[in-house]
N, C-alpha and C. Protein backbone atom coordinates (compact mmCIF):
# COMPACT_ATOMS: atom_id res chain seq x y z
N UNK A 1 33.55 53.43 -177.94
CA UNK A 1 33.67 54.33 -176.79
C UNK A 1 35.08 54.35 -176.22
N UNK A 2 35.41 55.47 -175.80
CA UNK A 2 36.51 55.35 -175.22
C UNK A 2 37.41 54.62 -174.08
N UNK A 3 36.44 54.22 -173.08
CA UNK A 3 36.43 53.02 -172.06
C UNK A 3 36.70 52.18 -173.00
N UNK A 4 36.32 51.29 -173.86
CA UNK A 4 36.73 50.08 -175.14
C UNK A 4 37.58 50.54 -175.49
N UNK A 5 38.11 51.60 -176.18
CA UNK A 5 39.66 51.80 -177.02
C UNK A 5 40.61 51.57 -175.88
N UNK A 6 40.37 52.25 -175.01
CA UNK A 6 41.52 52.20 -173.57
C UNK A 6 42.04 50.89 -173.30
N UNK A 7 40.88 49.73 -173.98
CA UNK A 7 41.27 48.45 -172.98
C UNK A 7 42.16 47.66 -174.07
N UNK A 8 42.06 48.50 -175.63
CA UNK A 8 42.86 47.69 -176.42
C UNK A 8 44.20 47.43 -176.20
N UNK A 9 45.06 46.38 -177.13
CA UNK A 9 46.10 46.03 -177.24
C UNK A 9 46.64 47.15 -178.07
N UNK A 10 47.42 48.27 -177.94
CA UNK A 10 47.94 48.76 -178.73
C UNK A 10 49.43 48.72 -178.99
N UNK A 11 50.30 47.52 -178.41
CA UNK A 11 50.93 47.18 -178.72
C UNK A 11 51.45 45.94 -179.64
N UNK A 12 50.14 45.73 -179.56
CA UNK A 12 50.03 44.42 -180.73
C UNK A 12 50.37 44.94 -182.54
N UNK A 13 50.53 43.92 -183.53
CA UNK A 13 50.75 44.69 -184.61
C UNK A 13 49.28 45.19 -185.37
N UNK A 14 48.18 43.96 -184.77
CA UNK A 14 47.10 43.92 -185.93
C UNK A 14 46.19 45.56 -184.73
N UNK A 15 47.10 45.98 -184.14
CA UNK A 15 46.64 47.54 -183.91
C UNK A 15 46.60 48.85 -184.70
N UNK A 16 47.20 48.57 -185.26
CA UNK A 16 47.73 49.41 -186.59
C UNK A 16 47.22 49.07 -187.96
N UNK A 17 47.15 50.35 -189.05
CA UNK A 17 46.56 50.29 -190.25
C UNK A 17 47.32 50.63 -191.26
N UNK A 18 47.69 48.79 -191.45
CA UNK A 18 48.90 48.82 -191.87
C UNK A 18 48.77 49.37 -193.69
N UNK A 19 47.37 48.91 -193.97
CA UNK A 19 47.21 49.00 -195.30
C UNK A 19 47.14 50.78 -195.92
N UNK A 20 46.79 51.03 -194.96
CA UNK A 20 46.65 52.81 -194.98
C UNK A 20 47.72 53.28 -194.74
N UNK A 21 48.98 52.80 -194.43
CA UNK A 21 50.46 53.31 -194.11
C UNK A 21 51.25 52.51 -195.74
N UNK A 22 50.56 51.80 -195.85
CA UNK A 22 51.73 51.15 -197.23
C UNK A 22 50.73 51.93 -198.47
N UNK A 23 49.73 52.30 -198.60
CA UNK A 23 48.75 53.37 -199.18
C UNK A 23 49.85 54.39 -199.31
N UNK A 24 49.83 55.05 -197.96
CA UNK A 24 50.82 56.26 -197.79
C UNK A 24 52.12 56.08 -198.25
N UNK A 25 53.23 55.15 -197.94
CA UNK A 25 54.51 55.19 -198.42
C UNK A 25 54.26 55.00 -200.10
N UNK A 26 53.77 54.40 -200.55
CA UNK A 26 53.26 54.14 -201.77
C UNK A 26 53.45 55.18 -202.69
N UNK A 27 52.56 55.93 -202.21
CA UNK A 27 52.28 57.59 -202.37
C UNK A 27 53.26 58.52 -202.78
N UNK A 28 54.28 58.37 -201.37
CA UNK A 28 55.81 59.27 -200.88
C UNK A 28 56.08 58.44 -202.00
N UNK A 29 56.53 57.18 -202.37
CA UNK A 29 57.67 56.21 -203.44
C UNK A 29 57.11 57.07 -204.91
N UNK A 30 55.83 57.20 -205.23
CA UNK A 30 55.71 57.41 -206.72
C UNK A 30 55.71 58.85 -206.80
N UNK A 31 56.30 59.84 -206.06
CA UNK A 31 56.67 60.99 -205.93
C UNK A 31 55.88 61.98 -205.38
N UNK A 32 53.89 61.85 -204.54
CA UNK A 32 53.11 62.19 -204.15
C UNK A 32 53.25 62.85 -202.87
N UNK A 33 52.93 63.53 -202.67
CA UNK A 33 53.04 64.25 -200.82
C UNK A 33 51.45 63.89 -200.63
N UNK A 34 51.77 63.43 -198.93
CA UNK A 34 50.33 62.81 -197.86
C UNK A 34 50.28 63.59 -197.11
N UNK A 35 49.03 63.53 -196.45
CA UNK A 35 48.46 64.29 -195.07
C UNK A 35 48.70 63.08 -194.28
N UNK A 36 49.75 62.40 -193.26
CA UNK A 36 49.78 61.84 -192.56
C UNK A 36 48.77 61.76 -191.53
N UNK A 37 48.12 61.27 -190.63
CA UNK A 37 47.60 61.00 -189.70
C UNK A 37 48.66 61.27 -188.70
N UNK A 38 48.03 61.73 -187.39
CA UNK A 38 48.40 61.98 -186.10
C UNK A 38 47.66 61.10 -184.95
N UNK A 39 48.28 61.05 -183.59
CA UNK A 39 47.29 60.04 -183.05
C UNK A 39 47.13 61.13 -181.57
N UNK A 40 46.10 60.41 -181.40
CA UNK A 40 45.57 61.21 -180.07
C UNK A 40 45.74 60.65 -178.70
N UNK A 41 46.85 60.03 -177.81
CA UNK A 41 46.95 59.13 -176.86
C UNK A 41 45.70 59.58 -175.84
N UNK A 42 45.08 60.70 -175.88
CA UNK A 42 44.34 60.71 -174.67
C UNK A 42 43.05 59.98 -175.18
N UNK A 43 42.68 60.09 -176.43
CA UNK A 43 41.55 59.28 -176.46
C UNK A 43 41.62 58.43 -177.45
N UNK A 44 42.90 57.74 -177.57
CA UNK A 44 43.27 56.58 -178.42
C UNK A 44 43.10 56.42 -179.53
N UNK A 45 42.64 57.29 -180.43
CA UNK A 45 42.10 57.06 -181.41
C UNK A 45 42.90 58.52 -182.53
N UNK A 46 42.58 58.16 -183.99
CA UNK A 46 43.61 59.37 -184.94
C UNK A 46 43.02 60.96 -183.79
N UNK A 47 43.77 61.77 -184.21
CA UNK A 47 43.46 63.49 -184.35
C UNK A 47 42.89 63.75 -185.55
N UNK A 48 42.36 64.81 -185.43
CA UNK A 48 42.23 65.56 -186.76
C UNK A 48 43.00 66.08 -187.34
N UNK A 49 44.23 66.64 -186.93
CA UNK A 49 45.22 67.09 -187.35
C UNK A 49 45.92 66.31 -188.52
N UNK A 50 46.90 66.80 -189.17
CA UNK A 50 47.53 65.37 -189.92
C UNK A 50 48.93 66.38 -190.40
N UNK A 51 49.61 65.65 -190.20
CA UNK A 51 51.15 66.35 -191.33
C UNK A 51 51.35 66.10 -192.66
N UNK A 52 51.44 67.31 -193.34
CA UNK A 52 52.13 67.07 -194.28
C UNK A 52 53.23 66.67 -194.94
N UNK A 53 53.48 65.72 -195.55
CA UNK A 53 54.48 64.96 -195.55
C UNK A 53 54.97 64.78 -197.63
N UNK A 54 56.07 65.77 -197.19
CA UNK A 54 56.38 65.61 -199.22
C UNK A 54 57.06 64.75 -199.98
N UNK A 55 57.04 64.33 -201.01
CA UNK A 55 57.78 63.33 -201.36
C UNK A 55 59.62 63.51 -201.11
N UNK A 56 60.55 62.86 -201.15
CA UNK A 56 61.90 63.08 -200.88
C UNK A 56 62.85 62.01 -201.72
N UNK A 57 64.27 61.71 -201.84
CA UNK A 57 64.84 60.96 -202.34
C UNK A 57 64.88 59.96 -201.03
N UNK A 58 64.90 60.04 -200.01
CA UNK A 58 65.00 59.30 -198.92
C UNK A 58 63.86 59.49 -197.82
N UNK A 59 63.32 58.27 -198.03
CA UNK A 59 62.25 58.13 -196.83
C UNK A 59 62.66 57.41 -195.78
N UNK A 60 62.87 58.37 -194.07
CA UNK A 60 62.97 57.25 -193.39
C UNK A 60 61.63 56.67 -192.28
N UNK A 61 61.19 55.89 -192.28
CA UNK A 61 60.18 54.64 -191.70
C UNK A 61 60.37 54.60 -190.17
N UNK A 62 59.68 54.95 -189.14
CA UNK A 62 60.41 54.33 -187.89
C UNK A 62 58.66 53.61 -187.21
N UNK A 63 59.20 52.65 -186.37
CA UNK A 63 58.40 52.17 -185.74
C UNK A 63 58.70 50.75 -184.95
N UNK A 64 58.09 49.97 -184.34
CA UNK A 64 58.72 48.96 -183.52
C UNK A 64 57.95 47.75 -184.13
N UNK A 65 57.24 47.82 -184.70
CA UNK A 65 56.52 46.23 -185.41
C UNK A 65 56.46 46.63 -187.02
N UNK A 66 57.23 47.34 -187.35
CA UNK A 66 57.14 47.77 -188.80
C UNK A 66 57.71 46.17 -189.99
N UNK A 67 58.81 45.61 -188.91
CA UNK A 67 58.90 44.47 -189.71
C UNK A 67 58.27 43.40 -189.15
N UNK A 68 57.31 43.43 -188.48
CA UNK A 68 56.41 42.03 -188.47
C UNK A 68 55.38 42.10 -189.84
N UNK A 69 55.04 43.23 -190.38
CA UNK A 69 54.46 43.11 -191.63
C UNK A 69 55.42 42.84 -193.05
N UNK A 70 55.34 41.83 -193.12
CA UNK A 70 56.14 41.60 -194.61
C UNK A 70 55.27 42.69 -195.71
N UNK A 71 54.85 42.90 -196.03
CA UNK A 71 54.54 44.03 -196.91
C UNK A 71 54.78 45.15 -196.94
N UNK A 72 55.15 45.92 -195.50
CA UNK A 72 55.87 46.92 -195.57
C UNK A 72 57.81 46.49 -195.75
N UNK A 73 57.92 45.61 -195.14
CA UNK A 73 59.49 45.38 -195.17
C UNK A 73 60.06 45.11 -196.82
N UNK A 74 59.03 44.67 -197.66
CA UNK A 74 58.62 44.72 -199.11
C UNK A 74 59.05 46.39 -199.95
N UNK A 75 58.82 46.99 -198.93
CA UNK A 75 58.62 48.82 -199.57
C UNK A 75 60.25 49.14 -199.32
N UNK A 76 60.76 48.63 -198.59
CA UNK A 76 62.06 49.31 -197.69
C UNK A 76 63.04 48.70 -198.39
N UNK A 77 63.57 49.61 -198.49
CA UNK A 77 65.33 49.30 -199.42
C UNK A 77 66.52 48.83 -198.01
N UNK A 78 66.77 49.57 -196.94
CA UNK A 78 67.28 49.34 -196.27
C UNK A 78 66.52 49.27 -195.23
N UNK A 79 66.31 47.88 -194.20
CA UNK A 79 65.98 47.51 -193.12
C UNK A 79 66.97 48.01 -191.64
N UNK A 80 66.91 48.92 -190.63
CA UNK A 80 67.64 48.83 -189.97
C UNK A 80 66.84 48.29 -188.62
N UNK A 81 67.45 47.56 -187.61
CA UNK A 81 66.56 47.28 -186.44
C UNK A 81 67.77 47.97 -185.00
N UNK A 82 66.91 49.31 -184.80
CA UNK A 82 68.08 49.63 -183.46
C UNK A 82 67.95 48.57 -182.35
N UNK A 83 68.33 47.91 -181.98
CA UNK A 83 68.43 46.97 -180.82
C UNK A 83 68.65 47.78 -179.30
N UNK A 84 67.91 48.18 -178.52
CA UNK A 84 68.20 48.50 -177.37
C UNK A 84 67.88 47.52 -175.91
N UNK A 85 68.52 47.69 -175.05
CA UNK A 85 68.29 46.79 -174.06
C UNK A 85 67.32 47.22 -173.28
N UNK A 86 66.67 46.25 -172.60
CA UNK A 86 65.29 46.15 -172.31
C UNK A 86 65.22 47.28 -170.95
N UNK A 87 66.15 47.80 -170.19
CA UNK A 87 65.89 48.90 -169.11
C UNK A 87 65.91 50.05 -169.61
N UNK A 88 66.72 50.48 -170.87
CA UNK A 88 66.56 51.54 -171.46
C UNK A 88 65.48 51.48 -171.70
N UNK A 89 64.63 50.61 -172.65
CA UNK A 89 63.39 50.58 -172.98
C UNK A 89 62.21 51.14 -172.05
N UNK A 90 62.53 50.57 -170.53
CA UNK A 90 61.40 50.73 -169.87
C UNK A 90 61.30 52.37 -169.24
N UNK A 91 62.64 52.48 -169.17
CA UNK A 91 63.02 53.91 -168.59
C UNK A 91 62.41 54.78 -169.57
N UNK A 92 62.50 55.11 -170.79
CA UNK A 92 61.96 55.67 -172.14
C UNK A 92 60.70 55.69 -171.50
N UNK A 93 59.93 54.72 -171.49
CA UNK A 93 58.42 54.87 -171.77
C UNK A 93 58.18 54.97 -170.17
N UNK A 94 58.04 55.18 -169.75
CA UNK A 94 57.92 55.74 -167.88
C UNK A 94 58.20 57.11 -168.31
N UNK A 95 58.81 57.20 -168.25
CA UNK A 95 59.49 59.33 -168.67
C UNK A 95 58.37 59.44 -169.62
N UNK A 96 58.41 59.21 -170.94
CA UNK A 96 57.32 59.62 -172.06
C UNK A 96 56.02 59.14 -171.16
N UNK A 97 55.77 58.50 -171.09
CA UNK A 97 54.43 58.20 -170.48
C UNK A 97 53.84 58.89 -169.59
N UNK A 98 54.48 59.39 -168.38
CA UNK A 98 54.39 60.38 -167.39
C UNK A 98 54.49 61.67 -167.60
N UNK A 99 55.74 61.77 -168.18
CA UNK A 99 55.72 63.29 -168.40
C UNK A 99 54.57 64.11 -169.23
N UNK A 100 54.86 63.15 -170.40
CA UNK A 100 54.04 64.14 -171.95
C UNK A 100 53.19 63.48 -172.17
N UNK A 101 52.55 62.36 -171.37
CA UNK A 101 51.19 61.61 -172.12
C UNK A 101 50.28 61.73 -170.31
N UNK A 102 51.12 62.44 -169.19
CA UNK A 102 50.36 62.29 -167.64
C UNK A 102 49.65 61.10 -167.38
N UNK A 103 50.41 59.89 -167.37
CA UNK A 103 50.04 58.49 -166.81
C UNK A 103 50.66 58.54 -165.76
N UNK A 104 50.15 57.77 -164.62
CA UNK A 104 50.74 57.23 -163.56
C UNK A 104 51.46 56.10 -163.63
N UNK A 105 52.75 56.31 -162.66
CA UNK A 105 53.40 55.03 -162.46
C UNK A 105 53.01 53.83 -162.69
N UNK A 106 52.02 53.67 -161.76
CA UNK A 106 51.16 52.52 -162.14
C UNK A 106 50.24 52.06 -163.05
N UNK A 107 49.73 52.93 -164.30
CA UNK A 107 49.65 52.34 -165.21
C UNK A 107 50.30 51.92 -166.52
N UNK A 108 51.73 53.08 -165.91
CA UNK A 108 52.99 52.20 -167.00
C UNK A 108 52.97 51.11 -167.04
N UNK A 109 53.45 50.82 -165.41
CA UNK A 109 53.66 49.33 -165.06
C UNK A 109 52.53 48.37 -165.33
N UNK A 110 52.04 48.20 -165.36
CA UNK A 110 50.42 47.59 -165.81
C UNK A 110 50.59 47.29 -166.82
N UNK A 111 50.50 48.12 -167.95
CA UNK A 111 50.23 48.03 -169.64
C UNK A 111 51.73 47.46 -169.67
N UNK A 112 52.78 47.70 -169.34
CA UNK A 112 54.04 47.26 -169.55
C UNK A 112 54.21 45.77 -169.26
N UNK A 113 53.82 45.48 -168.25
CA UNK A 113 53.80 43.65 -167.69
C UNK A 113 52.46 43.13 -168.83
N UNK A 114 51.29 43.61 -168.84
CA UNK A 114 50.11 43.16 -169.56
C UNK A 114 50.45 42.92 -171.10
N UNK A 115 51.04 43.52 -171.66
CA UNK A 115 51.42 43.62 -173.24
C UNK A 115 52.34 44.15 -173.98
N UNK A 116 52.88 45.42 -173.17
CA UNK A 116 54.59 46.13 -174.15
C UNK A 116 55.23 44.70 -173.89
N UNK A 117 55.25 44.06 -173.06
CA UNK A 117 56.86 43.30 -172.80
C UNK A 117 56.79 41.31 -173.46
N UNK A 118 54.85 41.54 -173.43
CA UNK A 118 54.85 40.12 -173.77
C UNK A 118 54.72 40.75 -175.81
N UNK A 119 54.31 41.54 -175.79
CA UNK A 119 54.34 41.31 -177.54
C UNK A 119 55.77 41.81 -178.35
N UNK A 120 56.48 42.70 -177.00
CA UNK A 120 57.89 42.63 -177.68
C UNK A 120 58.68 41.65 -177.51
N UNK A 121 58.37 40.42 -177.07
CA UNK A 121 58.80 39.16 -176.65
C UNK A 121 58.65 38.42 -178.29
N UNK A 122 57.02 38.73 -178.21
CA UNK A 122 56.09 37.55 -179.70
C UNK A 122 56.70 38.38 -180.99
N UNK A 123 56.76 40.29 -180.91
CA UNK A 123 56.78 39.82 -182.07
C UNK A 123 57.86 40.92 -182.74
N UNK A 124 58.12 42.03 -181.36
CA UNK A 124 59.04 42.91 -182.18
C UNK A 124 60.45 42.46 -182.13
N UNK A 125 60.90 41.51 -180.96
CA UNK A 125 62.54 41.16 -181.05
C UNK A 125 62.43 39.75 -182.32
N UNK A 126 61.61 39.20 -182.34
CA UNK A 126 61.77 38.30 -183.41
C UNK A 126 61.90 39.04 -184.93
N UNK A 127 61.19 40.25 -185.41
CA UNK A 127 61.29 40.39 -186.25
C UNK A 127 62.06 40.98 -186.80
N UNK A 128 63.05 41.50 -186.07
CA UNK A 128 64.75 41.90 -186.12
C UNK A 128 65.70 40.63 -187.44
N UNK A 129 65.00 39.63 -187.46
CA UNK A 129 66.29 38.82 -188.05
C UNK A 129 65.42 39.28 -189.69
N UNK A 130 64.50 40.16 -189.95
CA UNK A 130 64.20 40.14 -191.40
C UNK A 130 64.80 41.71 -191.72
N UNK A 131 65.84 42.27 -190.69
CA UNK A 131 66.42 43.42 -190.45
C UNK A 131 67.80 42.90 -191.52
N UNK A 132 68.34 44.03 -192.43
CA UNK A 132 69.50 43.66 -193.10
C UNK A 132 70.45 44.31 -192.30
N UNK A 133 70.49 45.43 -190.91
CA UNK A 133 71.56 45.74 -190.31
C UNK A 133 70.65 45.86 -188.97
N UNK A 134 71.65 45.22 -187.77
CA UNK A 134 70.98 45.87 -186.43
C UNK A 134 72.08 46.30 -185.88
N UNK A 135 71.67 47.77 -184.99
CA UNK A 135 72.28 48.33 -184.46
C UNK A 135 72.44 48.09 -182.86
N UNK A 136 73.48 47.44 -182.34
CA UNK A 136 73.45 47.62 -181.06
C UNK A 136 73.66 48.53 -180.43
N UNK A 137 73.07 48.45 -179.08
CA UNK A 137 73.38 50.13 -177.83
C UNK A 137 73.13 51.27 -178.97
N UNK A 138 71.55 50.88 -179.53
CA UNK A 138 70.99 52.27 -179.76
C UNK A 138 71.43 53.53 -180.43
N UNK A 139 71.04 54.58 -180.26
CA UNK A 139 71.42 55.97 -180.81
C UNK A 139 73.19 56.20 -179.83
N UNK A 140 73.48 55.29 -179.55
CA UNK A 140 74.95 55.38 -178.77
C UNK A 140 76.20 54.77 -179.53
N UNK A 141 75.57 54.31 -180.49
CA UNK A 141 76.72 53.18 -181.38
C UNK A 141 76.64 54.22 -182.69
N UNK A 142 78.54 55.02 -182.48
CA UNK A 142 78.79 56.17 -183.12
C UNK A 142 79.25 55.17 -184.27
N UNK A 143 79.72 54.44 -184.58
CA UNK A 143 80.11 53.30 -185.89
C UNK A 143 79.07 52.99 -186.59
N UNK A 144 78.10 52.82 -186.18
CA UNK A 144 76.84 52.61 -186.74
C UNK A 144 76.27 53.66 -187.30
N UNK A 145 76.34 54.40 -186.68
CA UNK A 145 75.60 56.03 -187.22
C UNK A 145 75.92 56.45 -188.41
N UNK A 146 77.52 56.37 -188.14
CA UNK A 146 78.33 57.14 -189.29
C UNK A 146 77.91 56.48 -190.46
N UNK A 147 78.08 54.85 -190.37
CA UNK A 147 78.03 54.41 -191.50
C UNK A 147 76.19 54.82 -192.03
N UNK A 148 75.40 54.61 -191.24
CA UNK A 148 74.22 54.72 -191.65
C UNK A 148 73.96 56.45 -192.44
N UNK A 149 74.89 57.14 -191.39
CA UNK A 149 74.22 58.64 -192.19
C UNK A 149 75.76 58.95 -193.61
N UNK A 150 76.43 58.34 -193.78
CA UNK A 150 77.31 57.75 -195.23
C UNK A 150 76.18 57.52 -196.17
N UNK A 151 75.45 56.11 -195.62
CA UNK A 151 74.35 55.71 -197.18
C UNK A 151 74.05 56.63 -197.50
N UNK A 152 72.47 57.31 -196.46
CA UNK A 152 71.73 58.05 -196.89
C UNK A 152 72.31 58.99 -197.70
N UNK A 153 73.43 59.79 -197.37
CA UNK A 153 74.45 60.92 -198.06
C UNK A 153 74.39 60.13 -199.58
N UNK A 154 75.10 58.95 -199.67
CA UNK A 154 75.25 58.30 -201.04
C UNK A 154 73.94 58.56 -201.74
N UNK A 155 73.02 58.22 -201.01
CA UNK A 155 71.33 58.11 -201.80
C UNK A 155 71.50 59.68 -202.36
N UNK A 156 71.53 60.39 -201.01
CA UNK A 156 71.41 61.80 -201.86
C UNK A 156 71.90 62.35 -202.85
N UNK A 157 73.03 62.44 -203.09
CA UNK A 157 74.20 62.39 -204.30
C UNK A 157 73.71 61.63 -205.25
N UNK A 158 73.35 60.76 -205.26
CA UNK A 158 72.89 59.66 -206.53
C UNK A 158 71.66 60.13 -207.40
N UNK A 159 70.69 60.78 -205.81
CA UNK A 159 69.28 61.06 -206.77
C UNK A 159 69.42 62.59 -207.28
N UNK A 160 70.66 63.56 -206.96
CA UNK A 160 70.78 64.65 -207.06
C UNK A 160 71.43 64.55 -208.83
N UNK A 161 71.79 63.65 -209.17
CA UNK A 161 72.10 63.63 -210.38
C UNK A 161 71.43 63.30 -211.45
């Protein structure tokens, strides 16, 4: 019921399906296009909807506990971990939360003290050191970028031949 999904941890990792996402990249790697899954924040649970998603020479991965699973960090050629500081963080999800998901202040703050801040404590800043590059100050670190959108360019060129 939806009262029960509401009260989950969905910031935890074992929230996620992880085996049905390494299914999927799996898929994208041996040259297959997926119907991704979509999620439904109002009633916590997938949509029906799903994206289509085609195979490419470059897949990029985003998510915040993606390397607490060693089996996906297994799939990934290049690990990056953006490192942002923790007020940016909170500012982000207050705006997203309010604006485009209509939560109140107060249940940002709630779910944010209850579990965003203690499981990005346990398990998403720890799992940064199985990261082969971290980026500090975010989508703001123009040195970082460059070099990062260089690889991908290299990848492309490489598989174009």
């Amino acid at each position: 019921p939806l009262e029960e999904r509401a009260k989950l941890n969905y910031d935890h990792p074992d929230a996620f399906d992880n085996d049905y996402m390494i299914s999927q990249l799996r898929q994208l790697i041996s040259g297959q296009a997926i119907d991704c899954p979509t999620y439904d924040y109002a009633h916590h649970t997938r949509a029906k909807e799903t994206v289509r998603i085609e195979p490419a020479p470059v897949i990029l991965v985003e998510g915040i506990v993606l390397f607490v699973e060693q089996r996906l960090c297994d799939l990934f050629d290049v690990k990056i971990f953006v490192d942002t500081d923790a007020d940016v963080r909170i500012l982000r999800r207050v705006k997203r939360d309010v604006i485009e998901r209509g939560r109140t202040i107060e249940s940002v703050e709630q779910q944010y003290l209850a579990t965003v801040k203690p499981m990005h404590e346990l398990y998403v800043a720890p799992s940064k050191r199985r990261a082969d590059i971290i980026v500090p100050e975010g989508g703001h670190n123009l040195v970082a970028l460059d070099m990062l959108v260089h690889r991908i360019a290299h990848e492309l060129r490489e598989n174009a031949d």
